[in-house]
C-alpha atoms as a PDB file:
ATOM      1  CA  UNK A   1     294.197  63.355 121.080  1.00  0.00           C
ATOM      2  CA  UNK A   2     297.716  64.655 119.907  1.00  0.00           C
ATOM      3  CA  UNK A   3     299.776  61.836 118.311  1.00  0.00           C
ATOM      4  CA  UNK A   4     302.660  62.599 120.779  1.00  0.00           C
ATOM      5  CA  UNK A   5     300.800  62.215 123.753  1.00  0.00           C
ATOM      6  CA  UNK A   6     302.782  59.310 126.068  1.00  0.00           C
ATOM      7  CA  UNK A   7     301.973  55.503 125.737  1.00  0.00           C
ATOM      8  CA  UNK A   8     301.286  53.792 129.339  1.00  0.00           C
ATOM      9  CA  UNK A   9     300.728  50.227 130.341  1.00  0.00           C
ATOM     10  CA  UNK A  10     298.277  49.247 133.066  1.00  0.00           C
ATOM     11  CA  UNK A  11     298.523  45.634 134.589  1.00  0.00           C
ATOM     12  CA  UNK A  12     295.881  44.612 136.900  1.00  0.00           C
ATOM     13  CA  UNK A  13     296.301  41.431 138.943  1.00  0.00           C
ATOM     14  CA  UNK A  14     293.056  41.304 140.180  1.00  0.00           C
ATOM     15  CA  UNK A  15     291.318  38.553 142.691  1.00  0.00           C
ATOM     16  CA  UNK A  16     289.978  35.003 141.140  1.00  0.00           C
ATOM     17  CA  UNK A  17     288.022  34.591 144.735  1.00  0.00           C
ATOM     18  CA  UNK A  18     285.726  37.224 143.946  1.00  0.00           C
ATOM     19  CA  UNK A  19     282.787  37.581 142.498  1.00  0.00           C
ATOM     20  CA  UNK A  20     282.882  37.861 138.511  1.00  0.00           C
ATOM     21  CA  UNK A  21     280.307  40.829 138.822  1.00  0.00           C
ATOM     22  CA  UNK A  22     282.635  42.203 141.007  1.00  0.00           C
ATOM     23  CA  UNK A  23     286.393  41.563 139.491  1.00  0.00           C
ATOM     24  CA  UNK A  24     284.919  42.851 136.111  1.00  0.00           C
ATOM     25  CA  UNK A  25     283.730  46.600 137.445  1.00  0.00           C
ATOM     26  CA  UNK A  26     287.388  48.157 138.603  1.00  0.00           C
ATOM     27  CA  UNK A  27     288.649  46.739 135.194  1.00  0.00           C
ATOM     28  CA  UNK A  28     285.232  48.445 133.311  1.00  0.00           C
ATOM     29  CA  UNK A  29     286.250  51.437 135.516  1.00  0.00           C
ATOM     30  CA  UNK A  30     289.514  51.954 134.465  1.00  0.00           C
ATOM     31  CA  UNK A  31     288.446  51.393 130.889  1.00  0.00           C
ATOM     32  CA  UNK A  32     285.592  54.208 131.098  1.00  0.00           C
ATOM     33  CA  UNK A  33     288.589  55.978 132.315  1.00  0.00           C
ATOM     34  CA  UNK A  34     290.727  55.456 129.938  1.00  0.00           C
ATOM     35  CA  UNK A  35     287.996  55.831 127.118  1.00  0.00           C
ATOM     36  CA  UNK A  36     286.728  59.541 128.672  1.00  0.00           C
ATOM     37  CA  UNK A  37     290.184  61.043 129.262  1.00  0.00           C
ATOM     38  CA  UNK A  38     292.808  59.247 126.702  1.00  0.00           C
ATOM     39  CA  UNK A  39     293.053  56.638 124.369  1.00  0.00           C
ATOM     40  CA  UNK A  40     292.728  52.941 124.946  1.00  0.00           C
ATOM     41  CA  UNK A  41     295.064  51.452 122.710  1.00  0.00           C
ATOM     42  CA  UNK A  42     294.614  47.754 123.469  1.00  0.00           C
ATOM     43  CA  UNK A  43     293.618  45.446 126.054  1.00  0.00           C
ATOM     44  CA  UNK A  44     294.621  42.149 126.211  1.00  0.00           C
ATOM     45  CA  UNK A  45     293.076  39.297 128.836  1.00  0.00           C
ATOM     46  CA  UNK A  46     296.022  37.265 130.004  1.00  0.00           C
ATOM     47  CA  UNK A  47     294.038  34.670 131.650  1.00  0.00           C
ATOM     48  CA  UNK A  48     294.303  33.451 135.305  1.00  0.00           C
ATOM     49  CA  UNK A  49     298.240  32.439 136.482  1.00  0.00           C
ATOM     50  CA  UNK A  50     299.962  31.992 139.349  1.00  0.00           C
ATOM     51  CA  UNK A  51     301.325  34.243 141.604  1.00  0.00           C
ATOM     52  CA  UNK A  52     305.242  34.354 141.829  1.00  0.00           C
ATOM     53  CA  UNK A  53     304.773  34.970 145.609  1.00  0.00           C
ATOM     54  CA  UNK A  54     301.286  35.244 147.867  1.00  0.00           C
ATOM     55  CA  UNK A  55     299.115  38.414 147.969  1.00  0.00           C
ATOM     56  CA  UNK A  56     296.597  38.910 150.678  1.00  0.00           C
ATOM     57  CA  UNK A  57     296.912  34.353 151.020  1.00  0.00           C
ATOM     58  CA  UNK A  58     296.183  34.313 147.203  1.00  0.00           C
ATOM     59  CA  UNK A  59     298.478  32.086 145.204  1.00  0.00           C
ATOM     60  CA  UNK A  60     296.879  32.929 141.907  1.00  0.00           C
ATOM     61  CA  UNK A  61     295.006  36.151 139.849  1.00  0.00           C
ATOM     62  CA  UNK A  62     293.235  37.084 136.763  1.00  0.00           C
ATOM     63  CA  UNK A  63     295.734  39.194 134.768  1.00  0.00           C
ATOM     64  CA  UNK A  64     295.221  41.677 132.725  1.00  0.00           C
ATOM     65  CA  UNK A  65     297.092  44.512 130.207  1.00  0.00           C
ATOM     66  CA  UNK A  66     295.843  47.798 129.065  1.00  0.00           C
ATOM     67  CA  UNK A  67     297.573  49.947 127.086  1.00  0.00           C
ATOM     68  CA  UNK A  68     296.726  53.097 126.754  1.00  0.00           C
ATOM     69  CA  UNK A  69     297.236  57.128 125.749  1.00  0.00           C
ATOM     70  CA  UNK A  70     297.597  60.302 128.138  1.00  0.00           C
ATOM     71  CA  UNK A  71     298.236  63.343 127.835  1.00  0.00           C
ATOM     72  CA  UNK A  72     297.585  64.920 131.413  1.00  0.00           C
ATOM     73  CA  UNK A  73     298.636  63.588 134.316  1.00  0.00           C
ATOM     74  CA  UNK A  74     294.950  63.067 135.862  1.00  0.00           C
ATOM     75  CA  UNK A  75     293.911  60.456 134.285  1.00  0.00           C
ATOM     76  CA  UNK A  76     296.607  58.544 135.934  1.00  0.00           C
ATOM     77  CA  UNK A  77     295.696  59.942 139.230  1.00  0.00           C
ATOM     78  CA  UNK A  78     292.065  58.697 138.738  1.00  0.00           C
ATOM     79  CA  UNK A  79     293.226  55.173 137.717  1.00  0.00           C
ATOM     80  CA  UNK A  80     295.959  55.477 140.823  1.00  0.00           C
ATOM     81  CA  UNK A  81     293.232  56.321 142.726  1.00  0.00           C
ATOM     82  CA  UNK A  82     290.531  54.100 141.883  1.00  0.00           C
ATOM     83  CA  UNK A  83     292.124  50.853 142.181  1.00  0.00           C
ATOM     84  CA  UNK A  84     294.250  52.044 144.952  1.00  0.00           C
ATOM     85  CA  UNK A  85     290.573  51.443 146.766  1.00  0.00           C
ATOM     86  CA  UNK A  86     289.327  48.853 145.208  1.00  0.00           C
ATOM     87  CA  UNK A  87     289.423  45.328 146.872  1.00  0.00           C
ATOM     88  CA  UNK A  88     289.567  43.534 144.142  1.00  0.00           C
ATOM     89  CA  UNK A  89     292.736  44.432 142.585  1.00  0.00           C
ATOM     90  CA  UNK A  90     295.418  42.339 144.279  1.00  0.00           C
ATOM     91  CA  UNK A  91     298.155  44.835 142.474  1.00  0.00           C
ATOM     92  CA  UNK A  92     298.266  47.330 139.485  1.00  0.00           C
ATOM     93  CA  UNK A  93     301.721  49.111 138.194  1.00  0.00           C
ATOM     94  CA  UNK A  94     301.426  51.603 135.781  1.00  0.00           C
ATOM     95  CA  UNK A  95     304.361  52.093 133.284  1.00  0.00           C
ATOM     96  CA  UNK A  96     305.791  55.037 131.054  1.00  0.00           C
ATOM     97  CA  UNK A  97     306.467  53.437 128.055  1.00  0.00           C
ATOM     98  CA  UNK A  98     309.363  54.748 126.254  1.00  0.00           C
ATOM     99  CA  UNK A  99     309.174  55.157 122.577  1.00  0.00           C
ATOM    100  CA  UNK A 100     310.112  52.395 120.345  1.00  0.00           C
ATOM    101  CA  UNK A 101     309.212  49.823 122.793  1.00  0.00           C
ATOM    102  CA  UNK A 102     308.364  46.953 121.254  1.00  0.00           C
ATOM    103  CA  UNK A 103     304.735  45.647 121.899  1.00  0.00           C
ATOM    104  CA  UNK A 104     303.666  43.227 124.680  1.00  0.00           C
ATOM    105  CA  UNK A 105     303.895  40.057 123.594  1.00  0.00           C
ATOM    106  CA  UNK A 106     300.528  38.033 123.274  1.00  0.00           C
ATOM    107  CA  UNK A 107     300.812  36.202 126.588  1.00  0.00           C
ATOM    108  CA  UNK A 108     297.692  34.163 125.945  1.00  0.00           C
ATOM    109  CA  UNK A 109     299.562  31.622 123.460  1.00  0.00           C
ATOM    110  CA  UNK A 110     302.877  32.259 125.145  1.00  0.00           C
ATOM    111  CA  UNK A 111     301.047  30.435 128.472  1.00  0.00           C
ATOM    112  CA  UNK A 112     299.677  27.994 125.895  1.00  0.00           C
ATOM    113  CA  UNK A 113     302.470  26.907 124.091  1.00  0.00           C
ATOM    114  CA  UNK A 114     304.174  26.972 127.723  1.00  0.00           C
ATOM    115  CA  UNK A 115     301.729  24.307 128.856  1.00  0.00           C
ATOM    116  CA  UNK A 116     301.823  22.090 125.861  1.00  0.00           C
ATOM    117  CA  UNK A 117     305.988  22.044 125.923  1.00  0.00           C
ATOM    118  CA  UNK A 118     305.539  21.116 129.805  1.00  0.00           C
ATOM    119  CA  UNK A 119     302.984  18.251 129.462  1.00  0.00           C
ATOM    120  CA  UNK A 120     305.822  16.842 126.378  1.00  0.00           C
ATOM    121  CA  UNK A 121     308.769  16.989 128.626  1.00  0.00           C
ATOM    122  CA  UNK A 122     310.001  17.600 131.925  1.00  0.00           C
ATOM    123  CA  UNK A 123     309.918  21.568 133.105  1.00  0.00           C
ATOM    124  CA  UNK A 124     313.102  23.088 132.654  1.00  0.00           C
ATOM    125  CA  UNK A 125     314.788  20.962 129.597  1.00  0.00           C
ATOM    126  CA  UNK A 126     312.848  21.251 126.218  1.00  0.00           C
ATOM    127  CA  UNK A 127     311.454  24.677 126.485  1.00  0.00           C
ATOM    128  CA  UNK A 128     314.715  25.888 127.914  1.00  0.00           C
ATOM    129  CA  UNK A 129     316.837  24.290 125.658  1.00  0.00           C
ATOM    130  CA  UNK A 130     315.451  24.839 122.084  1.00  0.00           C
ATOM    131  CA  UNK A 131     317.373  25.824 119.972  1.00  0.00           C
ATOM    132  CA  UNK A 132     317.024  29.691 118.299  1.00  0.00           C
ATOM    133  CA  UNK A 133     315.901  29.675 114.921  1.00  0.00           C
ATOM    134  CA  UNK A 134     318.462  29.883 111.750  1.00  0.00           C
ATOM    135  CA  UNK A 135     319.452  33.674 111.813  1.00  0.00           C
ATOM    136  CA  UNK A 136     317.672  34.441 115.661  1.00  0.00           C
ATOM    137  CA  UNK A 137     319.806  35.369 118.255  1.00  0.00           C
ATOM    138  CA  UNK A 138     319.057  33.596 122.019  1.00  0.00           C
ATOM    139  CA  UNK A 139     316.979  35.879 124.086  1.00  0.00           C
ATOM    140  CA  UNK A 140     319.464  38.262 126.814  1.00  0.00           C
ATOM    141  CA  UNK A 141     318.771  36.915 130.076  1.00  0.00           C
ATOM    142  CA  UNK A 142     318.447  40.397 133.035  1.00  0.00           C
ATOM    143  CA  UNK A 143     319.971  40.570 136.397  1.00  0.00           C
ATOM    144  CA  UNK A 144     317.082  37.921 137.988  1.00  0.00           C
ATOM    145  CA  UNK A 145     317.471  35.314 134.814  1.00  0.00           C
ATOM    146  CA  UNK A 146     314.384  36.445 133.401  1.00  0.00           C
ATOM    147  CA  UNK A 147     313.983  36.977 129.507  1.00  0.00           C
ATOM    148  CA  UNK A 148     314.345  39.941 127.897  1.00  0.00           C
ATOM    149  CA  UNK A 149     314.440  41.411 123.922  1.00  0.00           C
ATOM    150  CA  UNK A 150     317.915  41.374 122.421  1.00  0.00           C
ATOM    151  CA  UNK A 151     317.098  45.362 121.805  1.00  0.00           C
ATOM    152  CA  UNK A 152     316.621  45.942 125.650  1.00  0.00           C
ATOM    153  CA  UNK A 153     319.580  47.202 127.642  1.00  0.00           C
ATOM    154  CA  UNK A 154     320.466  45.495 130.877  1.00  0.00           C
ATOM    155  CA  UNK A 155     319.072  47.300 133.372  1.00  0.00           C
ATOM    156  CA  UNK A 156     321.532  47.811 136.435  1.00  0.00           C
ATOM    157  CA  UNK A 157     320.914  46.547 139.759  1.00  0.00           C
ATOM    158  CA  UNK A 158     319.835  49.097 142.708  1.00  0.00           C
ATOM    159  CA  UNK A 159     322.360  49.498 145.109  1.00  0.00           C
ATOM    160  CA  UNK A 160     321.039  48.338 148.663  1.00  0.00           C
ATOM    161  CA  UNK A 161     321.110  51.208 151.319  1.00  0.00           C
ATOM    162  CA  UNK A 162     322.542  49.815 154.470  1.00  0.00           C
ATOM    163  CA  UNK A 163     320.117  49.635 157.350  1.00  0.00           C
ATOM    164  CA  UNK A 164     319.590  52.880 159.741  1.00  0.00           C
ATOM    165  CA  UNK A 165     320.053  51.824 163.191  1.00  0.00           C
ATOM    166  CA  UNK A 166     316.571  52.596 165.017  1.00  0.00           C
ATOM    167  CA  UNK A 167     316.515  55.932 166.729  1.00  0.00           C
ATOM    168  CA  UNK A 168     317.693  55.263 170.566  1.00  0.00           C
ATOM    169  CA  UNK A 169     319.381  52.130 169.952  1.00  0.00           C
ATOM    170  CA  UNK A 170     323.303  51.877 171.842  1.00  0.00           C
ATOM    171  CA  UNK A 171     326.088  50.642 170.832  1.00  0.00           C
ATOM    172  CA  UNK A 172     326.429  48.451 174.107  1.00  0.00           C
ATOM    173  CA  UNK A 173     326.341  45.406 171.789  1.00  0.00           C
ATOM    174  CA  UNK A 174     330.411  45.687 171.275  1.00  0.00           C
ATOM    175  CA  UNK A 175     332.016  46.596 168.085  1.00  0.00           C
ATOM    176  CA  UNK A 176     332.848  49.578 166.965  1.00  0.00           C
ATOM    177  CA  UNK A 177     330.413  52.996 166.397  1.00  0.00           C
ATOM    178  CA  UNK A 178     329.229  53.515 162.928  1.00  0.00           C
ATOM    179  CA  UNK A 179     331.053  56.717 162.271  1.00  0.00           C
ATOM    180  CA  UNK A 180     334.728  55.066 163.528  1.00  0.00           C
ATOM    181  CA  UNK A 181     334.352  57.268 166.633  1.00  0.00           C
ATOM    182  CA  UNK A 182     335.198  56.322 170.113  1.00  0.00           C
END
């Protein structure tokens, strides 16, 4: 496998209500995958975590992060596919990584230390308001308030398209027609 071939990162979300037998064989799937037509880089098991929002009435999943090396475009078609149709994957995203990316942080004892600051003080004071270490700069917070490296640019916010009007509708409602036209 040529050195320059692209990094990607797989997250799986995948479904603590099913079986174990089951959850672990799209996630051994995209592995084989990964193994047969790239490079598996790493793999790291982020534990079961809540959901920021339901999927499918679930309000938490078994996360997961592979990284991982390809150089033709169909091995991410086969991992598209695969857990496209796989009912145990709540949601995937696969990511182009661009290069000099700094590596995923190990979320493991990131939830850990999370849980021990929350259990010494109330949610939302301590952990938030540490102090940065003697020469560390406060992490850049993104459009949403979330985190993000000091090295990262800001990513812009997506302009929202304005609604199309559904096909047949009139403009009996009052006001006047889109266009300015009488």
């Amino acid at each position: 496998m040529p050195a320059s071939a692209p990094t990607y990162d797989l997250v799986m979300l995948l479904d603590l209500e099913a079986e174990d037998d089951a959850r672990a064989k799209p996630l051994a799937d995209a592995r084989a995958a990964i193994e047969a037509q790239g490079q598996l880089v790493r793999h790291d098991e982020w534990g079961s975590r809540a959901l920021a929002y339901a999927i499918d009435r679930r309000s938490a999943a078994e996360y997961h992060l592979l990284q991982f090396h390809a150089d033709t475009p169909e091995l991410l078609r086969t991992l598209d596919r695969s857990l496209r149709i796989a009912d145990e994957v709540l949601r995937f995203r696969i990511i182009k990584l661009r290069p000099g990316v700094p590596e995923a942080p190990d979320m493991r004892s990131a939830h850990a230390g999370a849980r021990r600051a929350g259990a010494e003080a109330a949610p939302g004071t301590a952990a938030q308001a540490a102090p940065a270490q003697a020469g560390e700069s406060p992490p850049a917070r993104g459009p949403a308030g979330e985190s993000r490296p000091a090295s990262q640019p800001a990513r812009e916010p997506e302009q929202a398209a304005a609604p199309a009007e559904p096909e047949g509708s009139s403009q009996a409602g009052g006001g006047p027609p889109p266009n300015g036209s009488a």
